[in-house]
PDB file of N, CA and C in Angstrom:
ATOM      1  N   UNK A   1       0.813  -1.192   0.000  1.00  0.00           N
ATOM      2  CA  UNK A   1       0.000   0.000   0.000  1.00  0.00           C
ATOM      3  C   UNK A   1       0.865   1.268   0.000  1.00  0.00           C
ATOM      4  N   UNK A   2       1.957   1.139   0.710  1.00  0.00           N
ATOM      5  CA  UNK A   2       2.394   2.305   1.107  1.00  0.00           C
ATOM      6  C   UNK A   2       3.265   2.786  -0.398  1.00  0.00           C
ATOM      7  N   UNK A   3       3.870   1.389  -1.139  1.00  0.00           N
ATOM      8  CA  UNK A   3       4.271   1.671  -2.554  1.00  0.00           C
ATOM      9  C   UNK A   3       3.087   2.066  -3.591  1.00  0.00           C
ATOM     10  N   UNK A   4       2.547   1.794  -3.303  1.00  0.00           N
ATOM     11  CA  UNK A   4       1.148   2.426  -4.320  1.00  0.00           C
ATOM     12  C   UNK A   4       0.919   3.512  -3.941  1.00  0.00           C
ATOM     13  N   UNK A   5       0.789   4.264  -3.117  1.00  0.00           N
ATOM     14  CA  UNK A   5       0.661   5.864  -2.472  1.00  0.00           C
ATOM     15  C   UNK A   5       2.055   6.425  -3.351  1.00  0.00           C
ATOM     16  N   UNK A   6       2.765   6.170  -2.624  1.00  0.00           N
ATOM     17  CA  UNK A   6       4.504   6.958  -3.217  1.00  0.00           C
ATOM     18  C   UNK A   6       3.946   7.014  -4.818  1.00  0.00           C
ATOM     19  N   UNK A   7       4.094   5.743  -5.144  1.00  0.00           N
ATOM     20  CA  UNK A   7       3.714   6.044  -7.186  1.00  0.00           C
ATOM     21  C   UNK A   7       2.803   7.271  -7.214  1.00  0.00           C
ATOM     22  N   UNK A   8       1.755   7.105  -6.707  1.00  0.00           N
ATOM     23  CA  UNK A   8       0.364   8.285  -7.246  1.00  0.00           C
ATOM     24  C   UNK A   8       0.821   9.523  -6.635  1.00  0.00           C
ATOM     25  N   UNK A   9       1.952   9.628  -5.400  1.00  0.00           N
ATOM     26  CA  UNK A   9       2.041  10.899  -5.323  1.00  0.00           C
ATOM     27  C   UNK A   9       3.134  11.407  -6.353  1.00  0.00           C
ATOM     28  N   UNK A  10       4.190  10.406  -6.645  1.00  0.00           N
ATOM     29  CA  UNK A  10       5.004  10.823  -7.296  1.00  0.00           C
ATOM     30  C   UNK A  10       4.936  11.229  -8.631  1.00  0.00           C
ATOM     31  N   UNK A  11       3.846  10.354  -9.393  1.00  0.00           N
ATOM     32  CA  UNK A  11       2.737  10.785 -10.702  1.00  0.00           C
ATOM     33  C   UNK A  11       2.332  12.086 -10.568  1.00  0.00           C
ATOM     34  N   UNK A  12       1.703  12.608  -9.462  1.00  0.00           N
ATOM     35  CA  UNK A  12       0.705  13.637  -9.572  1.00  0.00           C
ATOM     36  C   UNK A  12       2.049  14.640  -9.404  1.00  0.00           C
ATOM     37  N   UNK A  13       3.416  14.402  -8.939  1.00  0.00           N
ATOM     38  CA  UNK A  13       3.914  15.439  -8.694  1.00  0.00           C
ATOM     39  C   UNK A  13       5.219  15.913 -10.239  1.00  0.00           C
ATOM     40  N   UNK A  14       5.321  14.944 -11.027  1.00  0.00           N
ATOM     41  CA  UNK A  14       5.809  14.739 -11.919  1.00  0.00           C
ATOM     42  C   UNK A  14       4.815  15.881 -13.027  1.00  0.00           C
ATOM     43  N   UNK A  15       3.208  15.061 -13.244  1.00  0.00           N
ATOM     44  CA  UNK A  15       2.589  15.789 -14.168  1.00  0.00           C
ATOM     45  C   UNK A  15       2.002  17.187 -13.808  1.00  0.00           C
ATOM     46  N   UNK A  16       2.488  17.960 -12.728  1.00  0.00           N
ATOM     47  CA  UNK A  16       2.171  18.964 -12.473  1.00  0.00           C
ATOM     48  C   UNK A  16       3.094  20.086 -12.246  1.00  0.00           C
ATOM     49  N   UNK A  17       4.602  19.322 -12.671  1.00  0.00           N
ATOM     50  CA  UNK A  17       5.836  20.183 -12.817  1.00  0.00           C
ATOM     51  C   UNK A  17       6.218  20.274 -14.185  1.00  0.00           C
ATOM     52  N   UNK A  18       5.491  19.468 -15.514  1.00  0.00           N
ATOM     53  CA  UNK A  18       5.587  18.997 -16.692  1.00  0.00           C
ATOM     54  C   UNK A  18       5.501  20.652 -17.107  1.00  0.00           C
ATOM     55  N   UNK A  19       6.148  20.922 -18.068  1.00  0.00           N
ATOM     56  CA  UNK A  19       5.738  22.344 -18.922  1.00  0.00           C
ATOM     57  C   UNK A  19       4.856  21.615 -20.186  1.00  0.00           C
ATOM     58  N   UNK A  20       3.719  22.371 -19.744  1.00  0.00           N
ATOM     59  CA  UNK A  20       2.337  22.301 -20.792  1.00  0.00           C
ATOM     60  C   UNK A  20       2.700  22.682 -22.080  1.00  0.00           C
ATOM     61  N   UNK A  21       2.210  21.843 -23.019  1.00  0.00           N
ATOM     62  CA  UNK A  21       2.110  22.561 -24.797  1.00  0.00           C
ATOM     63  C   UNK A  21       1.886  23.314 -25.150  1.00  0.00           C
ATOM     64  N   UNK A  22       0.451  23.637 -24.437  1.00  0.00           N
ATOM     65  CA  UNK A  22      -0.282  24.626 -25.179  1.00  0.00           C
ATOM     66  C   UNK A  22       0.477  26.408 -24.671  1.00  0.00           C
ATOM     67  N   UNK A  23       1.426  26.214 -23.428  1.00  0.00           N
ATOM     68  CA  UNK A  23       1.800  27.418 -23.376  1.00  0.00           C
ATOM     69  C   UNK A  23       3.072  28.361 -24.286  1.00  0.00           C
ATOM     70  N   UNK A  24       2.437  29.689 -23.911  1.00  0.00           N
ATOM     71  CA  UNK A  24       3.154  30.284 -25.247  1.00  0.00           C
ATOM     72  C   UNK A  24       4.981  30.356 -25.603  1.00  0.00           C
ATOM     73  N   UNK A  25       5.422  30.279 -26.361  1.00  0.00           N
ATOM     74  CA  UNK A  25       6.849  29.881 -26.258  1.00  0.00           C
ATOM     75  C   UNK A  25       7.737  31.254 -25.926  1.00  0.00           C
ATOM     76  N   UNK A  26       8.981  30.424 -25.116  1.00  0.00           N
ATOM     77  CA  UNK A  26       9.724  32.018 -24.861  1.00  0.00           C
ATOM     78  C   UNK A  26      10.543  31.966 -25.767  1.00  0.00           C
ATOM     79  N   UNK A  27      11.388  32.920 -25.050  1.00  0.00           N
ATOM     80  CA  UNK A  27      12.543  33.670 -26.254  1.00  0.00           C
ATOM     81  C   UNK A  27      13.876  32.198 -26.083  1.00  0.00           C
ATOM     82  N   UNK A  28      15.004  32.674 -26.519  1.00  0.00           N
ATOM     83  CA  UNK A  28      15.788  31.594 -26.702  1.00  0.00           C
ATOM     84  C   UNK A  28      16.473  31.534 -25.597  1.00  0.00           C
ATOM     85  N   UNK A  29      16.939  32.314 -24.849  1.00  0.00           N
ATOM     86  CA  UNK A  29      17.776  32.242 -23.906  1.00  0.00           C
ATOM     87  C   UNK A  29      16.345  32.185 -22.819  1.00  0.00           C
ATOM     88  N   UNK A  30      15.319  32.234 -22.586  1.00  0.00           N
ATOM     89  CA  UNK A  30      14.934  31.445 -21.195  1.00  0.00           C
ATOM     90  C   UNK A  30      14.638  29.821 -21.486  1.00  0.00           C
ATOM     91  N   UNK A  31      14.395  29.750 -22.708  1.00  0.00           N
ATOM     92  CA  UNK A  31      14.252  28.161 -23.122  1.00  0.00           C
ATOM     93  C   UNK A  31      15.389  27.664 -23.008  1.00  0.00           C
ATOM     94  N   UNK A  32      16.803  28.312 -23.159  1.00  0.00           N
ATOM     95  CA  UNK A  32      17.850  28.038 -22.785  1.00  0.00           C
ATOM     96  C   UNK A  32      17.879  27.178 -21.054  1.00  0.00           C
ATOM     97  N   UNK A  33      18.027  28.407 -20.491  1.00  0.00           N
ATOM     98  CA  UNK A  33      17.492  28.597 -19.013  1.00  0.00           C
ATOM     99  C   UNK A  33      16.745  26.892 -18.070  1.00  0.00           C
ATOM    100  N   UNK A  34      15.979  26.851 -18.877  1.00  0.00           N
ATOM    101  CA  UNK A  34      14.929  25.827 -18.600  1.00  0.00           C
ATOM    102  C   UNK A  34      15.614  24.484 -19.143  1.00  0.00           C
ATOM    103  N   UNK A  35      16.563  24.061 -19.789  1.00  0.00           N
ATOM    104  CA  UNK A  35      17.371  23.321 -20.722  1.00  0.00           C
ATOM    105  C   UNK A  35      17.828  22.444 -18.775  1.00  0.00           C
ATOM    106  N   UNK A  36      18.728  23.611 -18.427  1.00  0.00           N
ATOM    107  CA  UNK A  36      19.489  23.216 -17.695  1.00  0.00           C
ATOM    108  C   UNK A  36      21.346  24.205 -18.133  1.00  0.00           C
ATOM    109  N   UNK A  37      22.394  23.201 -17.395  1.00  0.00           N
ATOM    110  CA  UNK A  37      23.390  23.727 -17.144  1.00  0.00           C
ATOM    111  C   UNK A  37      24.175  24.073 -18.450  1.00  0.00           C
ATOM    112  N   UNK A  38      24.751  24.441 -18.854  1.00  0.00           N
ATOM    113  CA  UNK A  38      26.034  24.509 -20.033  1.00  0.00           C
ATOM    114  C   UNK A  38      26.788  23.471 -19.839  1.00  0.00           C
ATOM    115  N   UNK A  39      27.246  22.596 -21.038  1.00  0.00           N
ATOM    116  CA  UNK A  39      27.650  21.446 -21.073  1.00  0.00           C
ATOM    117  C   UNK A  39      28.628  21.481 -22.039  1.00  0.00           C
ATOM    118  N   UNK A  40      29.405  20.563 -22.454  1.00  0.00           N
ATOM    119  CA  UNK A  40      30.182  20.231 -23.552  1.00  0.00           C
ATOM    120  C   UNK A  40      29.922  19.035 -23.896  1.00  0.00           C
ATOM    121  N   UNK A  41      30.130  19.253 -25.554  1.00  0.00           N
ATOM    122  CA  UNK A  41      29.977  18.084 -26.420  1.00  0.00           C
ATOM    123  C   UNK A  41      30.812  18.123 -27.296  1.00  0.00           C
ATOM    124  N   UNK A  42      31.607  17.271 -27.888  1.00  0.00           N
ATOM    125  CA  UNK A  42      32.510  16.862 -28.827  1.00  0.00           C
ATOM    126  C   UNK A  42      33.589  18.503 -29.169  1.00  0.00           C
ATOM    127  N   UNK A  43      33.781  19.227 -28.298  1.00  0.00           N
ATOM    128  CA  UNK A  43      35.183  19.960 -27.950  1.00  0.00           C
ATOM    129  C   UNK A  43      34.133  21.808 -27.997  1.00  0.00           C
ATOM    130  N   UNK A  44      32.588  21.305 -28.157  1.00  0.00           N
ATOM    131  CA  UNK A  44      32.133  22.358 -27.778  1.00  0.00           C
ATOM    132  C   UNK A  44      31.047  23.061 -27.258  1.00  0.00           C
ATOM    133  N   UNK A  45      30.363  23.769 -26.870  1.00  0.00           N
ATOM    134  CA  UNK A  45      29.956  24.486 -25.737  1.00  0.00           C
ATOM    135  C   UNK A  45      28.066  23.870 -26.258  1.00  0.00           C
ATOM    136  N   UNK A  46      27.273  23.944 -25.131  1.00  0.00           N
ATOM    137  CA  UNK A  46      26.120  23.161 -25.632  1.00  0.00           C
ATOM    138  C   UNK A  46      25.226  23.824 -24.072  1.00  0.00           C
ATOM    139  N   UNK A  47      23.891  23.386 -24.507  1.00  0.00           N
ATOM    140  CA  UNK A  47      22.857  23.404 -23.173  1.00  0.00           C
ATOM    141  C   UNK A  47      22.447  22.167 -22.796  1.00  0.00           C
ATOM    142  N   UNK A  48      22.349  21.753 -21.678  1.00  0.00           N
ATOM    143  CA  UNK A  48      22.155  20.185 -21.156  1.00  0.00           C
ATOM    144  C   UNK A  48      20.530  20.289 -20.986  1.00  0.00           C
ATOM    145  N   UNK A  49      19.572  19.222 -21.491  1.00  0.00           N
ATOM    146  CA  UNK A  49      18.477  19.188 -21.479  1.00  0.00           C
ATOM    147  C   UNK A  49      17.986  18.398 -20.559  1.00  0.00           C
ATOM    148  N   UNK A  50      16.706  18.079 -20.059  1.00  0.00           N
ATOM    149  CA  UNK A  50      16.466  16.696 -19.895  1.00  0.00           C
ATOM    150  C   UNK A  50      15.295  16.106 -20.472  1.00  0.00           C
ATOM    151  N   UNK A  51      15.667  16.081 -21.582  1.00  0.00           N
ATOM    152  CA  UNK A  51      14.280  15.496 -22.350  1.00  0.00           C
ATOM    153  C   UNK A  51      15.237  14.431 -23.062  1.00  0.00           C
ATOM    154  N   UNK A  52      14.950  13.325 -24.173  1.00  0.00           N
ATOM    155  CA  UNK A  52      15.018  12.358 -24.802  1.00  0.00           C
ATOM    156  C   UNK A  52      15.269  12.835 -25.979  1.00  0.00           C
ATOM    157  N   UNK A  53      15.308  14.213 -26.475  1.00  0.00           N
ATOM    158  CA  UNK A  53      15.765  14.633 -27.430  1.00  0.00           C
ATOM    159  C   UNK A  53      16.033  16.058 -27.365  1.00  0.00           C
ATOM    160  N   UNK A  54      16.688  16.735 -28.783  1.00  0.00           N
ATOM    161  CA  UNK A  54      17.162  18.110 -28.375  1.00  0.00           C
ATOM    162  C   UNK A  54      15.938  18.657 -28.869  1.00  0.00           C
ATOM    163  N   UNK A  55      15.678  19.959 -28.406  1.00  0.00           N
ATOM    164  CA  UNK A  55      13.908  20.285 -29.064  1.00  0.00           C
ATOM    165  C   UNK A  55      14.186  21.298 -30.567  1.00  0.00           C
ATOM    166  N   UNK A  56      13.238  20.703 -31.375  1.00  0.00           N
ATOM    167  CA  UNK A  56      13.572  21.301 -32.789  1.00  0.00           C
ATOM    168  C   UNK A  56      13.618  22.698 -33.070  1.00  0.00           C
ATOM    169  N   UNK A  57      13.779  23.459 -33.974  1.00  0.00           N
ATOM    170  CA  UNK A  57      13.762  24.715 -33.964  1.00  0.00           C
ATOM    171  C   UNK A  57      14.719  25.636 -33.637  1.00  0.00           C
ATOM    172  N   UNK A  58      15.865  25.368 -33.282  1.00  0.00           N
ATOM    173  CA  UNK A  58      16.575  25.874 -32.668  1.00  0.00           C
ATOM    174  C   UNK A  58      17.997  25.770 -33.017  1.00  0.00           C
ATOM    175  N   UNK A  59      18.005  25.610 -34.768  1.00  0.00           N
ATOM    176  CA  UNK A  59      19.638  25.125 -34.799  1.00  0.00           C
ATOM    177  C   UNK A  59      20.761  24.235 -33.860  1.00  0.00           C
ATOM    178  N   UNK A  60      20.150  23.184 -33.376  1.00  0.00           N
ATOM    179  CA  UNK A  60      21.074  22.043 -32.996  1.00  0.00           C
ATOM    180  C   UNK A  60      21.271  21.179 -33.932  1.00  0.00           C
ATOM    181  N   UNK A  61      22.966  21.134 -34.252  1.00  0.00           N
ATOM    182  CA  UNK A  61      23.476  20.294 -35.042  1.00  0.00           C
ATOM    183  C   UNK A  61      23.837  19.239 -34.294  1.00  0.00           C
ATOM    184  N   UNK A  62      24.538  18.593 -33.455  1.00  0.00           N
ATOM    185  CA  UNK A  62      24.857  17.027 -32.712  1.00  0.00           C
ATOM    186  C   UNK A  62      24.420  17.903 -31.563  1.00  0.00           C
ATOM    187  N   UNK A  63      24.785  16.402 -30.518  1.00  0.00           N
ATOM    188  CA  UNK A  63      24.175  16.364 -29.420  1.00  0.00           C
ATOM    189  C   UNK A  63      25.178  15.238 -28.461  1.00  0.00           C
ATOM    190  N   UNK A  64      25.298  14.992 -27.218  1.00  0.00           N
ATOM    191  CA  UNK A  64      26.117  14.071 -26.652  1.00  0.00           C
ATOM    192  C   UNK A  64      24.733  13.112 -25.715  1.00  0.00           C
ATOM    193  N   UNK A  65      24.924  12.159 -25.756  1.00  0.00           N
ATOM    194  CA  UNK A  65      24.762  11.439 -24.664  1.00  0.00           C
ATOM    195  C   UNK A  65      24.630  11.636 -23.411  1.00  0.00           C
ATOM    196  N   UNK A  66      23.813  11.758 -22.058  1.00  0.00           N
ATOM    197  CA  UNK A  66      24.459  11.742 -20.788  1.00  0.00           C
ATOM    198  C   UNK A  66      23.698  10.594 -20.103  1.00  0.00           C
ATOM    199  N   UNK A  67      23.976  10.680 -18.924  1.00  0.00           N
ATOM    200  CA  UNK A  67      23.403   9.493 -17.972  1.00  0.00           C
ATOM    201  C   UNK A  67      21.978   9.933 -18.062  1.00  0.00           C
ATOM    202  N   UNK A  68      21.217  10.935 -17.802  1.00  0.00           N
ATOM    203  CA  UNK A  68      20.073  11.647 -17.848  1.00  0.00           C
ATOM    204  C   UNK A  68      19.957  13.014 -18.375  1.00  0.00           C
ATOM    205  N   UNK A  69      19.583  12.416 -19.912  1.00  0.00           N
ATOM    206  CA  UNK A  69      19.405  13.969 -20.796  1.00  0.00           C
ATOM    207  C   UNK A  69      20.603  13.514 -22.192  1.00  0.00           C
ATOM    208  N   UNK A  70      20.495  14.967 -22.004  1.00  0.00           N
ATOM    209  CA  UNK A  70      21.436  15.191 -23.754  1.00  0.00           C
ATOM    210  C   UNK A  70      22.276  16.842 -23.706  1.00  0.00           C
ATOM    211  N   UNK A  71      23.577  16.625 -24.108  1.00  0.00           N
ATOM    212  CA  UNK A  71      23.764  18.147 -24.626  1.00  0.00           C
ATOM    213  C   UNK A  71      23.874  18.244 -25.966  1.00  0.00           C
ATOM    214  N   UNK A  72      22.725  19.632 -26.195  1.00  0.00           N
ATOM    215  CA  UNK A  72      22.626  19.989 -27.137  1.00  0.00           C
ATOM    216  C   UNK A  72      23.735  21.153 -27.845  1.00  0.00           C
ATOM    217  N   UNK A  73      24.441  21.281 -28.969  1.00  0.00           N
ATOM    218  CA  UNK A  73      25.334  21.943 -29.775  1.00  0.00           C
ATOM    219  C   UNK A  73      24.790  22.562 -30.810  1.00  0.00           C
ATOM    220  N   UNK A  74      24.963  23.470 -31.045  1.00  0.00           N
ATOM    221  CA  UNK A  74      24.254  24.540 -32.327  1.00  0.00           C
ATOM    222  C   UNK A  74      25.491  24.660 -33.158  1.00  0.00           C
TER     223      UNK A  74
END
């Protein structure tokens, strides 16, 4: 029981920190911001994400690998 509580709170606390679709998009440097830290990838300078991919639109050419996430390179 007490593992079934933890899941549903941890669900409800996951989909309520999620950034929504439908909201309006910012400029580049707070989407930056929201990315996460400055990273390096293959000898150069990048934004560390944590999504499963780099998000389109935005001139990213490669990307690195991490344990959780990706850095993205323009």
């Amino acid at each position: 029981e007490r593992f079934l509580c933890l899941l549903v709170v941890a669900s409800f606390i996951a989909t309520s920190v999620a950034f929504p679709r439908d909201a309006p998009r910012m400029n580049d440097e707070d989407l930056m911001q929201r990315g996460g830290a400055p990273c390096s990838c293959r000898g150069k300078s990048g934004i560390y994400w944590f999504s499963g991919k780099c998000p389109p639109g935005y001139g990213y050419t490669t990307y690195c690998s991490y344990l959780i996430g990706l850095c993205c390179v323009k």
